[in-house]
C-alpha atoms as a PDB file:
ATOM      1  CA  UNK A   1      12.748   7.364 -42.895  1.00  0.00           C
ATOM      2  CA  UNK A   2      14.728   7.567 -39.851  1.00  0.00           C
ATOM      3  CA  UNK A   3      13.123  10.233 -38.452  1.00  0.00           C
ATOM      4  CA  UNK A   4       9.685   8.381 -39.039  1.00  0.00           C
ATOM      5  CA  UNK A   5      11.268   5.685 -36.822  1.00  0.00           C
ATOM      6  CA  UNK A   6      12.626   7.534 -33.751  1.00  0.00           C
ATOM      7  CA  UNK A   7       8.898   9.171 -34.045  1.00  0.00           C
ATOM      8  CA  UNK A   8       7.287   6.164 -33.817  1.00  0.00           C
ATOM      9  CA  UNK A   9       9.897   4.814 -30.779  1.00  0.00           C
ATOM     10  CA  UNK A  10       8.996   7.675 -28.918  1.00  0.00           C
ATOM     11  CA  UNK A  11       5.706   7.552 -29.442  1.00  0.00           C
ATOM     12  CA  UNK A  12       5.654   3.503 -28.519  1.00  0.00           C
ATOM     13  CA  UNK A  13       6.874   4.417 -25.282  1.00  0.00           C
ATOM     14  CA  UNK A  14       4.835   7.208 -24.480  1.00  0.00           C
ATOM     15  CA  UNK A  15       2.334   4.606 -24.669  1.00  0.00           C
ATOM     16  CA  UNK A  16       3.800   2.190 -22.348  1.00  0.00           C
ATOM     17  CA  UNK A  17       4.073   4.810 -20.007  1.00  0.00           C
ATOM     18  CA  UNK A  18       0.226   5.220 -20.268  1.00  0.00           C
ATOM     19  CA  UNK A  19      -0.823   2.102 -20.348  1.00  0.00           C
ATOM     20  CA  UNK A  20       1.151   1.403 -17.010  1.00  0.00           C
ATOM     21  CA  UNK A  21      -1.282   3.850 -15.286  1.00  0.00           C
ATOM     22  CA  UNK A  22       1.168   5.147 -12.877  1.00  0.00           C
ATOM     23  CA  UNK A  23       0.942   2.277 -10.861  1.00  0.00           C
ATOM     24  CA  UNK A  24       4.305   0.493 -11.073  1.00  0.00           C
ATOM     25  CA  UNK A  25       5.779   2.978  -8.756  1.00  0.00           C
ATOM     26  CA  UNK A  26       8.567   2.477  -6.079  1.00  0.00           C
ATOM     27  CA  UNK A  27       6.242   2.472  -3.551  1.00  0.00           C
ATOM     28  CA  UNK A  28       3.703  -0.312  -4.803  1.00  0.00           C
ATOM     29  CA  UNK A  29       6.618  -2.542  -5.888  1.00  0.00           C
ATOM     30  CA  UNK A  30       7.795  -2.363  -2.266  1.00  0.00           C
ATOM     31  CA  UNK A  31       4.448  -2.849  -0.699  1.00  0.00           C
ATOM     32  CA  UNK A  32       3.755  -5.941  -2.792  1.00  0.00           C
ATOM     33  CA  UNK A  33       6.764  -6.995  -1.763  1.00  0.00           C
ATOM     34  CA  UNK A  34       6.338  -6.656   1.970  1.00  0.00           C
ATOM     35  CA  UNK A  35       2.866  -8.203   1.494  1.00  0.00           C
ATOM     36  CA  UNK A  36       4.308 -11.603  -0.686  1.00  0.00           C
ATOM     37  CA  UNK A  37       6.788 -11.375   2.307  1.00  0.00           C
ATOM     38  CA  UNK A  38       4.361 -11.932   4.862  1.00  0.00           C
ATOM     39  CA  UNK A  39       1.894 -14.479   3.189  1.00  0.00           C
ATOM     40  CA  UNK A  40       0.165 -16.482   5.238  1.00  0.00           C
ATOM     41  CA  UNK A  41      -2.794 -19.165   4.964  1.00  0.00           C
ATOM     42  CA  UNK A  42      -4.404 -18.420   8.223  1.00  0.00           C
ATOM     43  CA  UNK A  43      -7.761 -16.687   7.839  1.00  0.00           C
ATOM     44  CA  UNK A  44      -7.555 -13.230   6.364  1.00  0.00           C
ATOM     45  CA  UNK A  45      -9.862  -9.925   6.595  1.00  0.00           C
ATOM     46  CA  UNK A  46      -8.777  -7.720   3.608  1.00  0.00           C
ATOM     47  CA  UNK A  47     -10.231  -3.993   4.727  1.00  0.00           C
ATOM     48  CA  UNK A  48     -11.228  -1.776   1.184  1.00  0.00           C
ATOM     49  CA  UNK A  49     -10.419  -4.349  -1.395  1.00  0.00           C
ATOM     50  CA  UNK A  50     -10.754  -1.157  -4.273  1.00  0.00           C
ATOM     51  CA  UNK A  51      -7.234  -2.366  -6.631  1.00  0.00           C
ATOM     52  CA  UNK A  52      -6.425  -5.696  -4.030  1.00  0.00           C
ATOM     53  CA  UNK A  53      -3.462  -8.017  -6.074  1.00  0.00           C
ATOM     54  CA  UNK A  54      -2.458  -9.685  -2.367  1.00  0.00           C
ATOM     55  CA  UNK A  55      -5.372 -12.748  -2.936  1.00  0.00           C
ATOM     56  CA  UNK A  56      -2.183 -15.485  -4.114  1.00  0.00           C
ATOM     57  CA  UNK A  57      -0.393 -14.556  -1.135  1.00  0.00           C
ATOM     58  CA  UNK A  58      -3.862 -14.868   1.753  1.00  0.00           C
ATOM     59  CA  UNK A  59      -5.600 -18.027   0.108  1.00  0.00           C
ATOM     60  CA  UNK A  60      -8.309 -18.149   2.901  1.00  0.00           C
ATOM     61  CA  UNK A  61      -9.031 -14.476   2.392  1.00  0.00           C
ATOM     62  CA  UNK A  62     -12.402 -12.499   3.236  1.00  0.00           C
ATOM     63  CA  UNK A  63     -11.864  -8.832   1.253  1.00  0.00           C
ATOM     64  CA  UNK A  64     -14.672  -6.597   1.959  1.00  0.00           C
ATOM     65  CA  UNK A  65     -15.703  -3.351   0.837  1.00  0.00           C
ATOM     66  CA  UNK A  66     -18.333  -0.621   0.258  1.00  0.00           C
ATOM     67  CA  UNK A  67     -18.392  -0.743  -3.280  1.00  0.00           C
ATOM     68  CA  UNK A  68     -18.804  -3.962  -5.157  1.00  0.00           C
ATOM     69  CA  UNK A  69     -15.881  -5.307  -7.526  1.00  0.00           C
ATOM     70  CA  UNK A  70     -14.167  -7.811  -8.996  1.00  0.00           C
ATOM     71  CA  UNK A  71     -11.901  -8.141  -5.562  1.00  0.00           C
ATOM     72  CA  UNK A  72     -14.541  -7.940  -3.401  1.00  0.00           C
ATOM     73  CA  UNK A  73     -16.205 -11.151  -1.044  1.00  0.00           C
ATOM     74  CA  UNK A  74     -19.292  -8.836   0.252  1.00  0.00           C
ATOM     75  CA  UNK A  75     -19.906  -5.283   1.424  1.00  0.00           C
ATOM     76  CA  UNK A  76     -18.629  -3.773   4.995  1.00  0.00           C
ATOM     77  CA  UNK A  77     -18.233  -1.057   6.870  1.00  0.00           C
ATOM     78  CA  UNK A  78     -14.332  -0.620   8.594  1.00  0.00           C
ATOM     79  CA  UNK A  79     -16.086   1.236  11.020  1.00  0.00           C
ATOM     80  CA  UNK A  80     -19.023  -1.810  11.579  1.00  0.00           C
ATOM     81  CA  UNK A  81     -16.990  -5.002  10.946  1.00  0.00           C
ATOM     82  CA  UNK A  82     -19.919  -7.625  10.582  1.00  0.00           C
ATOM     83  CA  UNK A  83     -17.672  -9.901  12.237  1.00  0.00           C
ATOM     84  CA  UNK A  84     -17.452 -11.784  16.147  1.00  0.00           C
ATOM     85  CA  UNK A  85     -14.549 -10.966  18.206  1.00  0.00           C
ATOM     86  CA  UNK A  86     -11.520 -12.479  17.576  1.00  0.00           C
ATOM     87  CA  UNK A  87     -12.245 -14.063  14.277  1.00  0.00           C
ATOM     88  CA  UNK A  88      -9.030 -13.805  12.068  1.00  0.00           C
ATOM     89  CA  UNK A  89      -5.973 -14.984  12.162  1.00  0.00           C
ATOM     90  CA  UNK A  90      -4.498 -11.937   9.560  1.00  0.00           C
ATOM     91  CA  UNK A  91      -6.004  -7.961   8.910  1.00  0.00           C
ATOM     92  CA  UNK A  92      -4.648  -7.062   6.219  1.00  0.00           C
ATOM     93  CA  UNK A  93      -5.330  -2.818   5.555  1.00  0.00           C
ATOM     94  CA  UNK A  94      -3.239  -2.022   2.705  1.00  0.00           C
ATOM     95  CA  UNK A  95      -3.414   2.020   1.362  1.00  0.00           C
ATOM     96  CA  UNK A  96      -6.592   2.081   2.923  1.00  0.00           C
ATOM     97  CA  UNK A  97      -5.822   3.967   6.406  1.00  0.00           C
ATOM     98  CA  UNK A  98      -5.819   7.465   4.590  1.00  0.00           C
ATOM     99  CA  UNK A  99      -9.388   7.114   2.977  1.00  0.00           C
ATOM    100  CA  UNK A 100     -10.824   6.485   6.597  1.00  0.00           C
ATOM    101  CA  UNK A 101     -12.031   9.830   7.792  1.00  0.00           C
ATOM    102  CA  UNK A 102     -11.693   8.799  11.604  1.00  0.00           C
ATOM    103  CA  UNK A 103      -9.117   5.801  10.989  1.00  0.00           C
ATOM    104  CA  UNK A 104      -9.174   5.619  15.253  1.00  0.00           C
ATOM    105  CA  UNK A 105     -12.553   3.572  15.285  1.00  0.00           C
ATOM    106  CA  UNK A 106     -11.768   1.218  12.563  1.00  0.00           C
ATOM    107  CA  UNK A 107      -8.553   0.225  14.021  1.00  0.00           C
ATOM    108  CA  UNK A 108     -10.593  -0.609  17.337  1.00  0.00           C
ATOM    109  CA  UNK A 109     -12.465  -2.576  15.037  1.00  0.00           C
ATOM    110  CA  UNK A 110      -9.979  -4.140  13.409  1.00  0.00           C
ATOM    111  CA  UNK A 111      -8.414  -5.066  16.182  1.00  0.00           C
ATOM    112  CA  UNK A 112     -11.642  -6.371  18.162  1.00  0.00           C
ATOM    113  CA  UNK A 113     -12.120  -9.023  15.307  1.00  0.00           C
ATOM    114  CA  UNK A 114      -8.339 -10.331  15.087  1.00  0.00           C
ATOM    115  CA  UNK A 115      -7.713 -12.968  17.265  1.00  0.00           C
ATOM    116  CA  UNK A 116      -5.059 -12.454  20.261  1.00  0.00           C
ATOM    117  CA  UNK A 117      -1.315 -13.080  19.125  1.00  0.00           C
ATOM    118  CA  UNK A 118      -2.769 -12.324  15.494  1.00  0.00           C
ATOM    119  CA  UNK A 119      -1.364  -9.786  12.722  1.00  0.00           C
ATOM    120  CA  UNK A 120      -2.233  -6.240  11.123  1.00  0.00           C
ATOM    121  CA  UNK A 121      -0.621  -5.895   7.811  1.00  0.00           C
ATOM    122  CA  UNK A 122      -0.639  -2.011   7.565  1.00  0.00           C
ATOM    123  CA  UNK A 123       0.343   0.172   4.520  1.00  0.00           C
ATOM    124  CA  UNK A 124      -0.235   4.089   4.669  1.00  0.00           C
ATOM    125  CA  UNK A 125       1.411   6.390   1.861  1.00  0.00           C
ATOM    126  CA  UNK A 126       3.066   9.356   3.199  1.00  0.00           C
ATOM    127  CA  UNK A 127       4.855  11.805   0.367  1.00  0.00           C
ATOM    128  CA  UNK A 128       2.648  10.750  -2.358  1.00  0.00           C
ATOM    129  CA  UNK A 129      -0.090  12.287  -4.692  1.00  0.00           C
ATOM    130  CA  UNK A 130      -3.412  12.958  -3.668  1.00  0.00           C
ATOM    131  CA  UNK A 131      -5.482   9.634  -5.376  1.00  0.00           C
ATOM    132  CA  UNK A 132      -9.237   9.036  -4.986  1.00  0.00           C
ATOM    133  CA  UNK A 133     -10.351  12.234  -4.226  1.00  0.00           C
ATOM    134  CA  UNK A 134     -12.014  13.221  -2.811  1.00  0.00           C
ATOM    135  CA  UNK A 135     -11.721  10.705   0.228  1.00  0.00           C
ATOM    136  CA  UNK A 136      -8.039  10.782   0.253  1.00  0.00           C
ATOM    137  CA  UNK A 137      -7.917  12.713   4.220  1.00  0.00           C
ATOM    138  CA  UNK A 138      -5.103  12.020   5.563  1.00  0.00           C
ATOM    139  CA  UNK A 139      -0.939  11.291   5.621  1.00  0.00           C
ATOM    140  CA  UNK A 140       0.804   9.770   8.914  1.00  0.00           C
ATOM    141  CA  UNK A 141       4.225  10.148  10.267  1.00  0.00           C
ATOM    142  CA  UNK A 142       5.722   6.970  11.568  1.00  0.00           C
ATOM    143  CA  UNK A 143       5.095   8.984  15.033  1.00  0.00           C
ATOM    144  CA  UNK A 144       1.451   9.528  14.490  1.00  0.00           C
ATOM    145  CA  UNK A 145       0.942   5.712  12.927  1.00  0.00           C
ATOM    146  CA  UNK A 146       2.915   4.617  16.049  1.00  0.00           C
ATOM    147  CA  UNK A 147       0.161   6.539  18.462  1.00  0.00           C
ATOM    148  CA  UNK A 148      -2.625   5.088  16.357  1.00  0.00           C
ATOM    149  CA  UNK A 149      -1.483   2.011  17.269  1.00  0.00           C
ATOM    150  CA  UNK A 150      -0.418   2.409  20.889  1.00  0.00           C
ATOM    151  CA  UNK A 151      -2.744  -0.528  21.879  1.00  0.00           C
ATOM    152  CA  UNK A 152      -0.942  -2.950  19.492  1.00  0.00           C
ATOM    153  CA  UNK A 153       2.572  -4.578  19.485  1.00  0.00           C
ATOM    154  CA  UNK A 154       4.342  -3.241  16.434  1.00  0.00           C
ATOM    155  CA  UNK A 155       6.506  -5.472  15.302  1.00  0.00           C
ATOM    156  CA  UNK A 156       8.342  -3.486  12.592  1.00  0.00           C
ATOM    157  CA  UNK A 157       7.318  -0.152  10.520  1.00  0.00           C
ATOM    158  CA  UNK A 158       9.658   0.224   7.595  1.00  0.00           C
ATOM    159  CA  UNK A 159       9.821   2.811   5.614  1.00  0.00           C
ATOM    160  CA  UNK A 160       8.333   1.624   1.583  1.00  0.00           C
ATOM    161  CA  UNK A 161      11.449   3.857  -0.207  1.00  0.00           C
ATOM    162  CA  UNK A 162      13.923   6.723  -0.054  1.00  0.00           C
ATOM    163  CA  UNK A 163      13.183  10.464  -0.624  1.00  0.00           C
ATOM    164  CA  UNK A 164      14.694  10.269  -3.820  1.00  0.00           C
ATOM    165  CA  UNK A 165      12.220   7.379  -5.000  1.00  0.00           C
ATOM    166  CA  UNK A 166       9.408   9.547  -3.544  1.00  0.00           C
ATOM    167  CA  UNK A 167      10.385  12.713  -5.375  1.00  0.00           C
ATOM    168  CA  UNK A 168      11.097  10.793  -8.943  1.00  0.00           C
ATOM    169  CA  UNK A 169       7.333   9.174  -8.302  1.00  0.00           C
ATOM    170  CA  UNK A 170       5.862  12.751  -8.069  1.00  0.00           C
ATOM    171  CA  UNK A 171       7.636  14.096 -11.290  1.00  0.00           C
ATOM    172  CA  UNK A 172       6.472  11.042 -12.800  1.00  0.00           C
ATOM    173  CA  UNK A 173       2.739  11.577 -12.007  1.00  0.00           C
ATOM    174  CA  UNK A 174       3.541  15.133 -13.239  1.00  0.00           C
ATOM    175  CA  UNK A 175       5.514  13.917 -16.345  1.00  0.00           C
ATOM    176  CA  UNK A 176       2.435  11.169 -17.275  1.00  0.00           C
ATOM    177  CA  UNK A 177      -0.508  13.938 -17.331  1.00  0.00           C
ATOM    178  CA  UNK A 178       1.620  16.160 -20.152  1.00  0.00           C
ATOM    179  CA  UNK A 179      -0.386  15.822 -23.338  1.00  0.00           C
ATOM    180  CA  UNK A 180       1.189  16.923 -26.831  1.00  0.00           C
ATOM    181  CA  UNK A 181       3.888  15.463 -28.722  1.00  0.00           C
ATOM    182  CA  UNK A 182       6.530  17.794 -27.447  1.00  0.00           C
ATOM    183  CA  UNK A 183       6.366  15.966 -24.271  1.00  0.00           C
ATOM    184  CA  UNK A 184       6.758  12.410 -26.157  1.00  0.00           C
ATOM    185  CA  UNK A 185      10.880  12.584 -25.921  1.00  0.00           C
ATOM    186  CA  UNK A 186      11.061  13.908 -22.282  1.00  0.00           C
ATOM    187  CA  UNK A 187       8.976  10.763 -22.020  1.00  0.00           C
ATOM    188  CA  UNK A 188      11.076   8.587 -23.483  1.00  0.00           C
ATOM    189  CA  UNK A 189      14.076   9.608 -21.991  1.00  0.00           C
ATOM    190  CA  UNK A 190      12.427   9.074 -17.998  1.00  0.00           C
ATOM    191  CA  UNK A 191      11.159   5.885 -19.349  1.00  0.00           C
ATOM    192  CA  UNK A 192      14.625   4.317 -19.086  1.00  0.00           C
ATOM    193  CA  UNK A 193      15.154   6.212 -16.140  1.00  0.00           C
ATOM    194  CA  UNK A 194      12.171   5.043 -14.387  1.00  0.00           C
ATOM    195  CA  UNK A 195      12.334   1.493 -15.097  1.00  0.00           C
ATOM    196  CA  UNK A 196      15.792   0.922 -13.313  1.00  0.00           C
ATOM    197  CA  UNK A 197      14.407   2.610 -10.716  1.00  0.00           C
ATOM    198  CA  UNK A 198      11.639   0.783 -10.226  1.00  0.00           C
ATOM    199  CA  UNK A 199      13.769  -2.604 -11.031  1.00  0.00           C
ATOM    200  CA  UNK A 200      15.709  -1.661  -7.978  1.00  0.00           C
ATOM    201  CA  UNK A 201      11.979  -2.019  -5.732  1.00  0.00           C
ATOM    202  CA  UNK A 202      11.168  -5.814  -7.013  1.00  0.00           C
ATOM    203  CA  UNK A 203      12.157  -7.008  -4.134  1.00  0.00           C
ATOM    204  CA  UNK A 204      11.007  -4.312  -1.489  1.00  0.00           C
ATOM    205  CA  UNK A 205      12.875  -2.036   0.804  1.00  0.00           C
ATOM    206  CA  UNK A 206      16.573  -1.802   0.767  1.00  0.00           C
ATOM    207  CA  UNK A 207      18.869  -1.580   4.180  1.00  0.00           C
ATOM    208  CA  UNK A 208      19.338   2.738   2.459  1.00  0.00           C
ATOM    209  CA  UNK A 209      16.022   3.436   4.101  1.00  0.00           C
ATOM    210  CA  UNK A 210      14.618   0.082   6.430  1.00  0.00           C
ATOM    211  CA  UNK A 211      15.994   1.825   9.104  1.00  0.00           C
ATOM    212  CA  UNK A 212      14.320   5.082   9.879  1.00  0.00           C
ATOM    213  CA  UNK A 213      16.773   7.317   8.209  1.00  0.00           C
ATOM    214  CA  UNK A 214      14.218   8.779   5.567  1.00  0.00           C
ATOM    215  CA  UNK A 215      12.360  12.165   6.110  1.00  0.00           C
ATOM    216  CA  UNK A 216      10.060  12.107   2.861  1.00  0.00           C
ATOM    217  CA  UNK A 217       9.260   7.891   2.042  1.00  0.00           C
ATOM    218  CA  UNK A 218       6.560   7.288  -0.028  1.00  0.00           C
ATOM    219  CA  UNK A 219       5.175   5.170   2.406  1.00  0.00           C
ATOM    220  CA  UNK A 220       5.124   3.217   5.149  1.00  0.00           C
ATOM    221  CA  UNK A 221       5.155  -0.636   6.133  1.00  0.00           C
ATOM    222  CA  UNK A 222       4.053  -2.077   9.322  1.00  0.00           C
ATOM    223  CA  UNK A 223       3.048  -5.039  10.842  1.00  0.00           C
ATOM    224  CA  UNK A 224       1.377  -5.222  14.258  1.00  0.00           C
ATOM    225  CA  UNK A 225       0.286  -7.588  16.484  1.00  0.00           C
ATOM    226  CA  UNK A 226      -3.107  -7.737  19.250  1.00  0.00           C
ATOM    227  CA  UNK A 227      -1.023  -8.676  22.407  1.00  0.00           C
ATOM    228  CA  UNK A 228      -0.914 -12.349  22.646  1.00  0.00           C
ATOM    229  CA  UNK A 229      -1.024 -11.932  26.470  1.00  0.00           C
ATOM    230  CA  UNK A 230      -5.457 -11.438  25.757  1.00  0.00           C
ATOM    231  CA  UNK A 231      -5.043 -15.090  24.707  1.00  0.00           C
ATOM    232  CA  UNK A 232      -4.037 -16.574  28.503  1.00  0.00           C
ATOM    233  CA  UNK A 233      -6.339 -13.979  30.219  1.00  0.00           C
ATOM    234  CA  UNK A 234      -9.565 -15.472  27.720  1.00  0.00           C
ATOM    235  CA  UNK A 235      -8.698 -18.931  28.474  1.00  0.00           C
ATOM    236  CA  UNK A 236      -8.570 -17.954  32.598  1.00  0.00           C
ATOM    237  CA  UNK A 237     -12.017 -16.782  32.248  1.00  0.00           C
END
């Protein structure tokens, strides 16, 4: 009888573990973090709503895409913004960046419709699994994220978690695709482990790795400004 317990326990949490769909990593906990953070009701372009939770946090938010969802306020092109210059207050491009096969032109564009003195929310993955294939092209540095963005003030770029949250997230994609029940107590056993980790991520990056410090993050977290100097020389002309 006991044993029919503990086999059903382990089997519960295998489940769990399933049914979270790999998403409540580290990383994500620390990006939605950084995004609650840095809410703000000025108007909002969301670039590639695809899995977008950041809508409570940007009320007056326009999320495009090129696939229709649930998330999504009409179709766009990051690389044809159907957009005027200087039209939002916010960009928000959150794991998006990496799907962009020449990310260059859509940050001109991104940064043509954001209004002088305005923000760019940016979130790139770094030591992470490969997701979406097959448009998943590309992982930045800090040092190539801070040359994409040499015409912008950047503000901060933080990285999302330590090398130690980045390698338990990639033995826990590994872990979650084993299939047969003599993977159901290893299971059960990183459960526990993995939700004190992740517990530890509620409330986004910790002073261990805010600093620069890390060589393998998960991610990172930026925010950017269009030089607010552009306002002045507008108003002049």
């Amino acid at each position: 009888m006991r044993g029919g317990r503990e086999t059903a326990a382990v089997s519960q949490a295998s489940r769990m573990m399933s049914r979270k769909c790999l998403e409540t990593t580290p990383g994500r906990l620390s990006l939605e973090a950084f995004l609650r953070s840095r809410a703000n009701a000025g108007l909002t372009l969301e670039i590639g709503a695809e899995d977008s939770t950041c809508a409570p946090w940007f009320p007056n938010r326009v999320a495009i895409n090129i696939k229709p969802n649930e998330h999504v306020d009409m179709l766009a092109d990051a690389y044809r913004l159907p957009f005027g210059d200087a039209s939002f207050d916010v960009v928000l491009c959150a794991e998006v960046l990496e799907h962009l096969h020449t990310p260059a032109p859509a940050l001109g564009e991104m940064y043509r419709v954001l209004k002088p003195g305005g923000e760019l929310l940016l979130t790139t993955p770094f030591a992470y699994p490969i997701h979406y294939a097959p448009t998943d092209y590309y992982r930045f540095t800090r040092f190539g994220l801070m040359h994409l963005l040499g015409d912008w003030e950047v503000e901060s770029l933080t990285e999302a978690t330590t090398d130690g949250a980045a390698l338990a997230t990639f033995f826990h994609h590994w872990l979650l695709k084993k299939k047969g029940f003599v993977w159901k107590a290893p299971k059960l056993a990183w459960w526990c482990v993995w939700r004190a980790l992740t517990r530890a991520y509620r409330r986004g990056p910790t002073r261990a790795h805010a600093n620069g410090h890390t060589h393998m993050p998960s991610g990172y977290l930026v925010v950017a400004t269009k030089p607010a100097a552009l306002r002045a020389e507008g108003v002049r002309k």
